[in-house]
C-alpha atoms as a PDB file:
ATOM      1  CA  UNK A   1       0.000   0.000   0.000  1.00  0.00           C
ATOM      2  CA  UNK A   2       1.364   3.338  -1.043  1.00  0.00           C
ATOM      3  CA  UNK A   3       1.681   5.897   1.669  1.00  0.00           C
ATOM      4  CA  UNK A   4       0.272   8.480  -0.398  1.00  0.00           C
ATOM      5  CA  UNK A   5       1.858  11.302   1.741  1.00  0.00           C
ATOM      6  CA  UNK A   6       2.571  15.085   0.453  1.00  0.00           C
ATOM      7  CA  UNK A   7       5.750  15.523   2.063  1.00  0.00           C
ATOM      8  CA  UNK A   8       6.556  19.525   0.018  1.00  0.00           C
ATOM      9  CA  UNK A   9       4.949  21.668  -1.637  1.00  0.00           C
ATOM     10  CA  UNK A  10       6.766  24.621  -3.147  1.00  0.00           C
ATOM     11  CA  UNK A  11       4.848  27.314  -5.207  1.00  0.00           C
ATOM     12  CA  UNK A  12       6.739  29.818  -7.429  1.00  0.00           C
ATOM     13  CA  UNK A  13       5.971  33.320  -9.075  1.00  0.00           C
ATOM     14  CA  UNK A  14       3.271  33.899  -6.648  1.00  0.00           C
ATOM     15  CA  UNK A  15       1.344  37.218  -7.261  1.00  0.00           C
ATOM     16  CA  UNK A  16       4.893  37.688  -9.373  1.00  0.00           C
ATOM     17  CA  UNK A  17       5.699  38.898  -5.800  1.00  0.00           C
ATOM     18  CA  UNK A  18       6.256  35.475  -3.570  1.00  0.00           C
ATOM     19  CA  UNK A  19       8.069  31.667  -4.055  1.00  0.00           C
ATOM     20  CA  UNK A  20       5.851  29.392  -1.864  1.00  0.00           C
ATOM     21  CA  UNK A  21       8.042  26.310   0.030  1.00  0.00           C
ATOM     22  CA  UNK A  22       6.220  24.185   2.750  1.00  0.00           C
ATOM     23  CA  UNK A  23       8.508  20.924   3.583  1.00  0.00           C
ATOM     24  CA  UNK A  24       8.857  18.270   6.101  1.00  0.00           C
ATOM     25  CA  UNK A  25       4.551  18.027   6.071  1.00  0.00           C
ATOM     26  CA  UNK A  26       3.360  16.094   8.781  1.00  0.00           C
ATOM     27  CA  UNK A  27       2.126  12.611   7.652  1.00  0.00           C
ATOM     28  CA  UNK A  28      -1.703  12.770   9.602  1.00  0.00           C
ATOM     29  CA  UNK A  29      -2.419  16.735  10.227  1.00  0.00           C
ATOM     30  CA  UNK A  30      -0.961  20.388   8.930  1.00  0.00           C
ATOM     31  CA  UNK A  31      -2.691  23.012   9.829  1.00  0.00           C
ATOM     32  CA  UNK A  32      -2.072  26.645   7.873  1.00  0.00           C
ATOM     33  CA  UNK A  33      -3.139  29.643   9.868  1.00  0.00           C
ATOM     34  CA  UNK A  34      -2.507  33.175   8.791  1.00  0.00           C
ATOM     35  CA  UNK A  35      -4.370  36.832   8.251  1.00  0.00           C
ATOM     36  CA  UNK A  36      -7.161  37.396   5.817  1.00  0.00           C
ATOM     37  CA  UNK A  37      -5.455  38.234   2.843  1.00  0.00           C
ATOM     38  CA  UNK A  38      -2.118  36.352   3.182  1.00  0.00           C
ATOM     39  CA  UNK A  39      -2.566  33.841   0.577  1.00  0.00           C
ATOM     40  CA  UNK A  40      -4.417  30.921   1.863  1.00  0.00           C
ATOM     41  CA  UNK A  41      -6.920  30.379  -0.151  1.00  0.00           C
ATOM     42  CA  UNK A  42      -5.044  31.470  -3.291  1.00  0.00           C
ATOM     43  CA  UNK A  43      -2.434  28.849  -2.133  1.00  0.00           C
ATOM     44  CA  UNK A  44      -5.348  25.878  -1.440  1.00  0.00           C
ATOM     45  CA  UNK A  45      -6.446  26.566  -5.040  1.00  0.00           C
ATOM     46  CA  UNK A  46      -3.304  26.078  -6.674  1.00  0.00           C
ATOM     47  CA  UNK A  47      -3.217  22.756  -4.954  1.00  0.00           C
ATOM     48  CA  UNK A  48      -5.954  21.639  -5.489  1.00  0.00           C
ATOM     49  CA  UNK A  49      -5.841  22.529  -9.231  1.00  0.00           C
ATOM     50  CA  UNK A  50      -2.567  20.502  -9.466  1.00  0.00           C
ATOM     51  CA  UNK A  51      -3.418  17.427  -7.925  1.00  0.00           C
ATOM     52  CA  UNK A  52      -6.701  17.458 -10.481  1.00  0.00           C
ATOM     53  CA  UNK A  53      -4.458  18.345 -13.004  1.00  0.00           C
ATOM     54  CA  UNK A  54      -6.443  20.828 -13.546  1.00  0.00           C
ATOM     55  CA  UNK A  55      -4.087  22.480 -16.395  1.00  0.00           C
ATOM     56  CA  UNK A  56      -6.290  25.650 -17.608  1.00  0.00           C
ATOM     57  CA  UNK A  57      -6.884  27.045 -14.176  1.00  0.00           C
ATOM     58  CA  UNK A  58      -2.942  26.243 -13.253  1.00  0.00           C
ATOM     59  CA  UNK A  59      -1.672  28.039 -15.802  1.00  0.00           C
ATOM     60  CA  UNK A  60      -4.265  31.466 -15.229  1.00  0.00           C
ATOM     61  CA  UNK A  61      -1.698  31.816 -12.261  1.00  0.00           C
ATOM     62  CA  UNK A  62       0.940  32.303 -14.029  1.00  0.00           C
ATOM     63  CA  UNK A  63       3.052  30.246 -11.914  1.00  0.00           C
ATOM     64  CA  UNK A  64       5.206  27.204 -11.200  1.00  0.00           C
ATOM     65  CA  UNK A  65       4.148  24.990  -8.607  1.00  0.00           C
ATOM     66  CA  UNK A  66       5.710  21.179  -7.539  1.00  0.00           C
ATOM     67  CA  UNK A  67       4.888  18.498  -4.808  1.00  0.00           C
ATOM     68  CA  UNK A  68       6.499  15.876  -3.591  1.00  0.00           C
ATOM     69  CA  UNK A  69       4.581  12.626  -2.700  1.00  0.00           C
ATOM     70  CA  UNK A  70       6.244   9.411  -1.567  1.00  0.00           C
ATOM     71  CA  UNK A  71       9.245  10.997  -2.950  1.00  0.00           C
ATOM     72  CA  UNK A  72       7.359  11.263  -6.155  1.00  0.00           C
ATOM     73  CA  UNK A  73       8.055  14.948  -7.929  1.00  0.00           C
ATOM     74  CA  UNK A  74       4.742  16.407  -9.416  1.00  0.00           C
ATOM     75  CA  UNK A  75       5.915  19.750 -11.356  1.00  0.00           C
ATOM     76  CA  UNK A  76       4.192  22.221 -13.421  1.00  0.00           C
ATOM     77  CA  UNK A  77       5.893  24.135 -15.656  1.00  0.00           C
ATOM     78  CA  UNK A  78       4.065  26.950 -18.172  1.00  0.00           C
ATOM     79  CA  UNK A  79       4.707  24.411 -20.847  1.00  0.00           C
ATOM     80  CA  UNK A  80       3.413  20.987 -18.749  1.00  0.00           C
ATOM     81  CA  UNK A  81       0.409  19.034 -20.562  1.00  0.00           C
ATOM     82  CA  UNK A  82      -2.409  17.722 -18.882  1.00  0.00           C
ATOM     83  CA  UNK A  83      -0.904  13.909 -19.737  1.00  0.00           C
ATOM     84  CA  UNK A  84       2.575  13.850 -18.466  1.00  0.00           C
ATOM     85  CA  UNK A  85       0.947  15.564 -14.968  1.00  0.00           C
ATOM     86  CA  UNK A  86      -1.562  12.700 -14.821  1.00  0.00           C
ATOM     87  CA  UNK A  87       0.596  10.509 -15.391  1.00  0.00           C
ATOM     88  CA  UNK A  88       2.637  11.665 -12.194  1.00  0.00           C
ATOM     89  CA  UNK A  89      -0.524  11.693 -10.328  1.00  0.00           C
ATOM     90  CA  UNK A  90      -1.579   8.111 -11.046  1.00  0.00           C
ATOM     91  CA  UNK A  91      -2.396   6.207  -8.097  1.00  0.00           C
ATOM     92  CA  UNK A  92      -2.244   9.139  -6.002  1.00  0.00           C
ATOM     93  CA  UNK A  93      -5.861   9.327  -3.497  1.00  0.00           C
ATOM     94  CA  UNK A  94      -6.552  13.317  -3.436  1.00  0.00           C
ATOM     95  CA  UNK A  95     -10.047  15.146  -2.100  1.00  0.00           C
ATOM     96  CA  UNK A  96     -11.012  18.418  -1.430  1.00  0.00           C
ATOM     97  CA  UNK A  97     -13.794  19.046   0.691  1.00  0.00           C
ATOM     98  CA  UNK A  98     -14.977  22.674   0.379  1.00  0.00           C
ATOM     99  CA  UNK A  99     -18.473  22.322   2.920  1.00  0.00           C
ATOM    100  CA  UNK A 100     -18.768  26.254   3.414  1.00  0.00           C
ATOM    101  CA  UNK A 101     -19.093  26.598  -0.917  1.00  0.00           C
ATOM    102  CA  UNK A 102     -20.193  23.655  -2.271  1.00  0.00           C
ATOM    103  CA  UNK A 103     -20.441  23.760  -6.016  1.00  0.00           C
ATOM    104  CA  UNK A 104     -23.947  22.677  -7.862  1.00  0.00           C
ATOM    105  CA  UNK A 105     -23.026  19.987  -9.847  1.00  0.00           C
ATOM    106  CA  UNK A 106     -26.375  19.230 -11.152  1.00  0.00           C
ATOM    107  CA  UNK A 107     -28.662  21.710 -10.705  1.00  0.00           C
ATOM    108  CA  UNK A 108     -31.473  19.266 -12.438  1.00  0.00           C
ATOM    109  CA  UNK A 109     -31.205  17.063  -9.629  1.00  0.00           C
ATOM    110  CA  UNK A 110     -32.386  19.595  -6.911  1.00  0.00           C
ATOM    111  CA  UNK A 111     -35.086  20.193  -5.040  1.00  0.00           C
ATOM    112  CA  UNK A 112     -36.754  23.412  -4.860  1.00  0.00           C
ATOM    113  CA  UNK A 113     -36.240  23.619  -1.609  1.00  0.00           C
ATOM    114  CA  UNK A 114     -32.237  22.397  -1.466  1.00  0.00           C
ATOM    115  CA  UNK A 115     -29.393  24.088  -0.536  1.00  0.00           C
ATOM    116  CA  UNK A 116     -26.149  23.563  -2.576  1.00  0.00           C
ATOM    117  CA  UNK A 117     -25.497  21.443   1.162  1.00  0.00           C
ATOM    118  CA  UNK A 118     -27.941  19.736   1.093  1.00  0.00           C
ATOM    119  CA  UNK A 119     -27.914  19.207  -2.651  1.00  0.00           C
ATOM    120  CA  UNK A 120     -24.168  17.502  -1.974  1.00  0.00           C
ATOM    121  CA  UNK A 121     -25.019  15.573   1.032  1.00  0.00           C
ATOM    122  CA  UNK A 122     -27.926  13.879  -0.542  1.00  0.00           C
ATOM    123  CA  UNK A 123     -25.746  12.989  -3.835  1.00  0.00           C
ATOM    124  CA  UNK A 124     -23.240  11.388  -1.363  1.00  0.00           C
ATOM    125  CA  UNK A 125     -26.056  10.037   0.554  1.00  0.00           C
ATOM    126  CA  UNK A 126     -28.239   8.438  -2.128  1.00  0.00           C
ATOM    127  CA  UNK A 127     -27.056   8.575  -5.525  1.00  0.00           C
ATOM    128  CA  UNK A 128     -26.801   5.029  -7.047  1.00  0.00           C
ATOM    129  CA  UNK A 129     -24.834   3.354  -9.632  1.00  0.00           C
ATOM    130  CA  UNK A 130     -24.039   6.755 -10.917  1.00  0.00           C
ATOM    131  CA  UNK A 131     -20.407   7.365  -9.423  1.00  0.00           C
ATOM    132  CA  UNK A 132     -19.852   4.198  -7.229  1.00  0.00           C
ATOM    133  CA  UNK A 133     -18.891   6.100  -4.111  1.00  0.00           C
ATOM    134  CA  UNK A 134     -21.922   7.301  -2.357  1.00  0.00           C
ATOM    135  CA  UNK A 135     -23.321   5.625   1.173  1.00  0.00           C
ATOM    136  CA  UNK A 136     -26.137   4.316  -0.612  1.00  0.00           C
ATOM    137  CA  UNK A 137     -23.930   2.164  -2.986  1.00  0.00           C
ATOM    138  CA  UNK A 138     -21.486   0.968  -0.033  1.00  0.00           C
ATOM    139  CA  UNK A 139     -24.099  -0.305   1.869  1.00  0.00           C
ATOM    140  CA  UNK A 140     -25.346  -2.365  -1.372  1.00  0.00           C
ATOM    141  CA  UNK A 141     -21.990  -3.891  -1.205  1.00  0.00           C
ATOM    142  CA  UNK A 142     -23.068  -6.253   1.526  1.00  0.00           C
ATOM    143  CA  UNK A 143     -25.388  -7.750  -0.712  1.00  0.00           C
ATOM    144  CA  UNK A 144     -23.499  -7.728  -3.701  1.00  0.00           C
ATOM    145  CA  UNK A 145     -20.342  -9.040  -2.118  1.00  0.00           C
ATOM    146  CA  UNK A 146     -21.102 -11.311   0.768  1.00  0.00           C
ATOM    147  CA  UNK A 147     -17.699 -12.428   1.352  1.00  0.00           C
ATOM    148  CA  UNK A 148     -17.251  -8.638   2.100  1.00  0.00           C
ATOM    149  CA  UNK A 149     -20.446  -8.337   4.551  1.00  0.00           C
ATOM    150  CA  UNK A 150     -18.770  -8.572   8.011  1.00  0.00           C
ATOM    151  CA  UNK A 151     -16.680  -5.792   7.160  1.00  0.00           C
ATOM    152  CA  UNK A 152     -18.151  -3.383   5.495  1.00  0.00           C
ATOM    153  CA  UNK A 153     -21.261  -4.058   8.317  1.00  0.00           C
ATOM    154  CA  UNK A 154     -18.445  -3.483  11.133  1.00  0.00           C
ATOM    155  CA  UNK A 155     -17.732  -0.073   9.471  1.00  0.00           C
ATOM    156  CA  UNK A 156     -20.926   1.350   8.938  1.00  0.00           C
ATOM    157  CA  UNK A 157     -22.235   0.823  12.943  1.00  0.00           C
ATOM    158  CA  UNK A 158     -18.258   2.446  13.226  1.00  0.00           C
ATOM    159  CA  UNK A 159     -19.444   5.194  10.945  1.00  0.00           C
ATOM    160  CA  UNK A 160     -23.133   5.261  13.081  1.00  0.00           C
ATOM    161  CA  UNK A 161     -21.330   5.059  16.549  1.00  0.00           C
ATOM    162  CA  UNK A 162     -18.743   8.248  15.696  1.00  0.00           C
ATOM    163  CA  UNK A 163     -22.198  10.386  14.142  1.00  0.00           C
ATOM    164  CA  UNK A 164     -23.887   9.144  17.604  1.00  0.00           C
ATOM    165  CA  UNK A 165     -20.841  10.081  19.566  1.00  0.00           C
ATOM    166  CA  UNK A 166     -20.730  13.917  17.826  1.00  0.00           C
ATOM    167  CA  UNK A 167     -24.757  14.263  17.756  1.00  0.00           C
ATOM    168  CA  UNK A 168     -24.991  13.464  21.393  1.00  0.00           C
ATOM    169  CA  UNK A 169     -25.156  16.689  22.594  1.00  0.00           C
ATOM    170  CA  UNK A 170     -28.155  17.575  20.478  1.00  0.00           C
ATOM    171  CA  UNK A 171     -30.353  14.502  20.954  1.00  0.00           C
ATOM    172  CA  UNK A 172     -30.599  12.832  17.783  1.00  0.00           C
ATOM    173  CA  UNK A 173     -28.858   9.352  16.418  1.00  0.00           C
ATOM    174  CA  UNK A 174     -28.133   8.122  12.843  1.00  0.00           C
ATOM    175  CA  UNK A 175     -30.092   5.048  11.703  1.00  0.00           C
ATOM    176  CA  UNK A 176     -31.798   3.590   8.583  1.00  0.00           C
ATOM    177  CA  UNK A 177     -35.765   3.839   8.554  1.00  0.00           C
ATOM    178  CA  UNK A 178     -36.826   0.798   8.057  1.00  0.00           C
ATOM    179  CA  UNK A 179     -40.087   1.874   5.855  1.00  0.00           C
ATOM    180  CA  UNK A 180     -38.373   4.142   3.538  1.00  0.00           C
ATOM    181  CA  UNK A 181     -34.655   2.680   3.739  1.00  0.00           C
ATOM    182  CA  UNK A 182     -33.210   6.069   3.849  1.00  0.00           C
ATOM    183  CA  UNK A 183     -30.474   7.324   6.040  1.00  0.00           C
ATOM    184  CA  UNK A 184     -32.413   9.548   8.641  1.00  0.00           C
ATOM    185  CA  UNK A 185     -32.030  11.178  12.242  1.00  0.00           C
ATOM    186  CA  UNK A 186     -34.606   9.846  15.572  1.00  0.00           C
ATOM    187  CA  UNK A 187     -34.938  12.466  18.262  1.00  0.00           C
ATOM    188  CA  UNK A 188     -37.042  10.489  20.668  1.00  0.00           C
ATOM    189  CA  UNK A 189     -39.866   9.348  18.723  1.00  0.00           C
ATOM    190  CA  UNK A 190     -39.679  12.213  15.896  1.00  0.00           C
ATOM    191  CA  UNK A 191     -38.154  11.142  12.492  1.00  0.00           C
ATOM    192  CA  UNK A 192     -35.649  13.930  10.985  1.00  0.00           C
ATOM    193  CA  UNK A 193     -34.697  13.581   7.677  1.00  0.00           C
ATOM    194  CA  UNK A 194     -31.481  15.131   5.927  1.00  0.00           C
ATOM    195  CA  UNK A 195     -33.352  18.379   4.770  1.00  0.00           C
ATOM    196  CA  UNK A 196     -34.323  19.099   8.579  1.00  0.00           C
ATOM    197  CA  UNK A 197     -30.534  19.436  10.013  1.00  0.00           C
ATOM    198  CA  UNK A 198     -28.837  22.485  10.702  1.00  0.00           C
ATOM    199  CA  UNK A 199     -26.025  23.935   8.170  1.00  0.00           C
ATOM    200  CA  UNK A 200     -23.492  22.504  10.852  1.00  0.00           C
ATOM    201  CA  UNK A 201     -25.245  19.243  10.705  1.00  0.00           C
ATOM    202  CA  UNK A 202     -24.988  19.175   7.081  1.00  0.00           C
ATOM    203  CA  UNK A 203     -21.294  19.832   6.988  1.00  0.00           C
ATOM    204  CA  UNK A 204     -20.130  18.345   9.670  1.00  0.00           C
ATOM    205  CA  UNK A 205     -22.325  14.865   8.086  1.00  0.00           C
ATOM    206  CA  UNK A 206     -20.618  15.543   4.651  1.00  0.00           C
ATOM    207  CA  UNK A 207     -17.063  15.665   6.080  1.00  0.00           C
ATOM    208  CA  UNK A 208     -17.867  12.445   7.859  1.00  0.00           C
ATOM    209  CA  UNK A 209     -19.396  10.438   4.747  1.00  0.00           C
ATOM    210  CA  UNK A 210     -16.668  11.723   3.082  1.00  0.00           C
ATOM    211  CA  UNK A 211     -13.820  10.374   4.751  1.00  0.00           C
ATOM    212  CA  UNK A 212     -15.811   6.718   5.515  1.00  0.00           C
ATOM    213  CA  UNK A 213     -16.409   6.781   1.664  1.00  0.00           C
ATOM    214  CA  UNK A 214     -12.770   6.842   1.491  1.00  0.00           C
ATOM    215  CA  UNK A 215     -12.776   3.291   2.697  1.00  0.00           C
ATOM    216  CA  UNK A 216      -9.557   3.793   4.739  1.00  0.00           C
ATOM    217  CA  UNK A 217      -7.318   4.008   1.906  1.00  0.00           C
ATOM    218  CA  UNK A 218      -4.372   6.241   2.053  1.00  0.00           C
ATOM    219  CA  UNK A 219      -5.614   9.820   0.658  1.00  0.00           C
ATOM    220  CA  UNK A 220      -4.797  13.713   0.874  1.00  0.00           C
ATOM    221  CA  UNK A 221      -7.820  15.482   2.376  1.00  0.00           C
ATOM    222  CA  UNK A 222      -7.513  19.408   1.585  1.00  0.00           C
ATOM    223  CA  UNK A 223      -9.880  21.010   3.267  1.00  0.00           C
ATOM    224  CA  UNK A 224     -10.186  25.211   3.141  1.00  0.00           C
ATOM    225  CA  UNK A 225     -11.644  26.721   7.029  1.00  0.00           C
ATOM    226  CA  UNK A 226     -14.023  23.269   7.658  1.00  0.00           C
ATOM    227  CA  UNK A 227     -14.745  25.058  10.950  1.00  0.00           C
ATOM    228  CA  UNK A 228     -17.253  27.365   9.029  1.00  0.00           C
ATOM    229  CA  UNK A 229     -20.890  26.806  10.817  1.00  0.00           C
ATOM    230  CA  UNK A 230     -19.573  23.972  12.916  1.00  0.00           C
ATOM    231  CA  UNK A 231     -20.345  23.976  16.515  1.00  0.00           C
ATOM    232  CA  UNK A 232     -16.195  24.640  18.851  1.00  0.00           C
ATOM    233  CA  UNK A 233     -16.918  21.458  20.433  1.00  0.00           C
ATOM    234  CA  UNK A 234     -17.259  20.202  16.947  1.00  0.00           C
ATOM    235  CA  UNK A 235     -14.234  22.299  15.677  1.00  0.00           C
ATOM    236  CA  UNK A 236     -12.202  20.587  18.925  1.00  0.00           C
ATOM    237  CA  UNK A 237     -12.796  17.056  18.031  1.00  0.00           C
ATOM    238  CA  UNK A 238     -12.897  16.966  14.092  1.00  0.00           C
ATOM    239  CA  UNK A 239      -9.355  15.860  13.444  1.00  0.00           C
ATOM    240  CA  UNK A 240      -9.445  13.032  15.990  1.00  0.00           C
ATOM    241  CA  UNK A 241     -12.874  11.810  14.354  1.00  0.00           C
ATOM    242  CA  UNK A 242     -11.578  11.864  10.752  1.00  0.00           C
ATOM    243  CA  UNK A 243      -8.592   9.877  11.605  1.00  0.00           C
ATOM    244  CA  UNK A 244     -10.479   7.729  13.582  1.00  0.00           C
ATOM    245  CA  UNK A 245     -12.421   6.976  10.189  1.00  0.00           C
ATOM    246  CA  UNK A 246      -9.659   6.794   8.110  1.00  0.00           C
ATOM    247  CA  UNK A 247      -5.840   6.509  10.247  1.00  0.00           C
ATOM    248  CA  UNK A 248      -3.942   6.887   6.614  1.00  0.00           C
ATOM    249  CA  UNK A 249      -5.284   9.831   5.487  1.00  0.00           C
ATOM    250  CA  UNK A 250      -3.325  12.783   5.552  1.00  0.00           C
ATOM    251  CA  UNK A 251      -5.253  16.045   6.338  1.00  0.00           C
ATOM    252  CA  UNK A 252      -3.994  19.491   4.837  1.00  0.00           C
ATOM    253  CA  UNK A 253      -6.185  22.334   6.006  1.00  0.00           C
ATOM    254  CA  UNK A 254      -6.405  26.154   6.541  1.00  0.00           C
ATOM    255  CA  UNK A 255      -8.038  27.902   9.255  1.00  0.00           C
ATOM    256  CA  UNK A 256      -8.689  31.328  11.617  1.00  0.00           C
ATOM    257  CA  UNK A 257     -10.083  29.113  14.237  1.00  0.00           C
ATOM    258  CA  UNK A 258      -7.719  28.223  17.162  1.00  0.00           C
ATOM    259  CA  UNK A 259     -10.685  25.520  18.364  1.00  0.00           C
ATOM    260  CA  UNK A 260      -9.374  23.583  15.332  1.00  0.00           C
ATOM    261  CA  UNK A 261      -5.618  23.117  16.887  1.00  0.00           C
ATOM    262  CA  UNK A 262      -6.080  23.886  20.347  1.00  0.00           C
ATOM    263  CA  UNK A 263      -6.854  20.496  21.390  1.00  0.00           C
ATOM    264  CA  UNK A 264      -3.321  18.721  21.130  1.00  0.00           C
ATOM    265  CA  UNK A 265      -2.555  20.003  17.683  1.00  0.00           C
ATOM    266  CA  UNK A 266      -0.467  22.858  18.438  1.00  0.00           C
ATOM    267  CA  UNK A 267       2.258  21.373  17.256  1.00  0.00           C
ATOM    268  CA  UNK A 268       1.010  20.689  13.752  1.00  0.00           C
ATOM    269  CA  UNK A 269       0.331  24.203  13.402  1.00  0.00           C
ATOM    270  CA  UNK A 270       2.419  26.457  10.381  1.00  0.00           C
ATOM    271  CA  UNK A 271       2.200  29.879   9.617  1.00  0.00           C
ATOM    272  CA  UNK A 272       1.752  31.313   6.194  1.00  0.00           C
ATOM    273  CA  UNK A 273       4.115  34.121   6.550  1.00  0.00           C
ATOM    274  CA  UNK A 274       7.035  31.490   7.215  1.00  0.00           C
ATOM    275  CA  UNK A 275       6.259  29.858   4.045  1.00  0.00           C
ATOM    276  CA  UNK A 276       6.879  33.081   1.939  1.00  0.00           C
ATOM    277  CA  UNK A 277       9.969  34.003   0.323  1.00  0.00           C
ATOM    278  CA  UNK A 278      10.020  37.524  -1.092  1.00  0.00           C
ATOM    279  CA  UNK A 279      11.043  37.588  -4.659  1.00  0.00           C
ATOM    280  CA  UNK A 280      12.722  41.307  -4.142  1.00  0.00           C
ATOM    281  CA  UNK A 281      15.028  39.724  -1.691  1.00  0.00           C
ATOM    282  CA  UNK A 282      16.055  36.643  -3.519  1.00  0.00           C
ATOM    283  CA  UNK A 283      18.483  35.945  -6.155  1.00  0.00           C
ATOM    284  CA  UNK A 284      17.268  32.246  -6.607  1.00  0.00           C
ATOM    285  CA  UNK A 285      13.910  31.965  -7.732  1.00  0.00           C
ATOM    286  CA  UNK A 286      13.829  28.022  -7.698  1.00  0.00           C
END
């Protein structure tokens, strides 16, 4: 099993102003912290735009950008094609979870009443057949694969046990209604479907499908301020839970939040000033 770790990421030509150089990255957590403005989300993009080799929107930056994984160089250079980038990134287990702007993908598909949140959760929740990796589909994989049942049955009441665990405080559990064989919430007697859930609920249930649907295989998890609308307690404990779900995936993430790393990952945390190299006082621009 590959390790599928990101262990540096250097980004040159920034703004034509900054060269970008993170190394030595943490194999479970990094966390990047800096002021609004400093280049976070600028530097999340270009990330995640090379690890989709995403070519087009790479190259509107006008920049060069390279990561290392399992000692693996990934480069871009203004004259890179979209092929020999893949072909670097082959076998490499990369998501970006982006809770707080969730893209439409189909805007068919909703309701009139859905929320690009809820819109996502229910397409990881329910979709079918369509893209193999939604809860729905996993959970057919019992039936389909019997030799397979024990296990993926042992993660699921994992899955239900760490939702339980997090939803405690509010009152609700996770189950499957037996009459409509949907994935719902039970406050008492009360039945509360996906639609019913708070914003926090939403995101903090798409994070967690998420990372089970990873099926704890090694992967890179980018994921730009997840704190947004989740409750501190939630913020405090959402690292521990993810690896709990998945122990080999690597987490890369930005934040203003100090509930995020104040619970034991202090250590984890970089600033995004330290990372910048000023061009104007730097002869080498590699």
């Amino acid at each position: 099993m590959k390790a599928n770790k990101i262990q540096k990421i250097e980004i040159r030509n920034i703004w034509g102003k900054y060269n970008f150089r993170w190394e030595n990255l943490n194999p479970d957590v990094n966390i990047l912290t800096g002021i609004n403005g400093s280049g976070k989300t600028t530097f999340f993009n270009i990330i995640d735009a090379l690890l989709s080799a995403d070519i087009k929107r790479l190259k509107l930056y006008n920049i060069e950008a390279e990561v290392t994984i399992d000692d693996i160089l990934v480069s871009f250079r203004k004259d890179s094609t979209l092929a020999s980038v893949r072909q670097k990134l082959a076998g490499v287990n990369y998501l970006k979870i982006s809770t707080f702007d969730v893209p439409i993908r189909d805007r068919r598909k909703m309701g009139k009443e859905d929320s690009p949140l809820l819109s996502e959760l229910k397409e990881i929740v329910y979709s079918v057949g369509e893209n193999n990796n939604s809860f729905s589909d996993y959970r057919l994989r019992a039936t389909n694969f019997p030799d397979q049942a024990e296990k993926i049955n042992r993660r699921i009441r994992k899955f239900y046990d760490t939702v339980n665990h997090l939803f405690a405080g509010t009152g609700k559990t996770i189950e499957i209604d037996p009459m409509t064989n949907q994935l719902v919430f039970r406050d008492g007697n009360e039945i509360i479907h996906l639609y019913k859930l708070s914003s926090g609920e939403k995101q903090l249930l798409i994070i967690l499908l998420r990372v089970f649907l990873m099926d704890e295989q090694p992967y890179i998890l980018l994921m730009d301020e997840p704190e947004i609308s989740l409750h501190i307690e939630w913020q405090y404990r959402l690292f521990e839970e993810i690896q709990k779900l998945n122990p080999h995936c690597q987490i890369i993430t930005s934040t203003h939040s100090p509930s995020l790393f104040g619970d034991g990952w202090g250590d984890k945390l970089v600033f995004i000033e330290d990372l910048l190299i000023c061009l104007l006082y730097t002869s080498d621009a590699a």
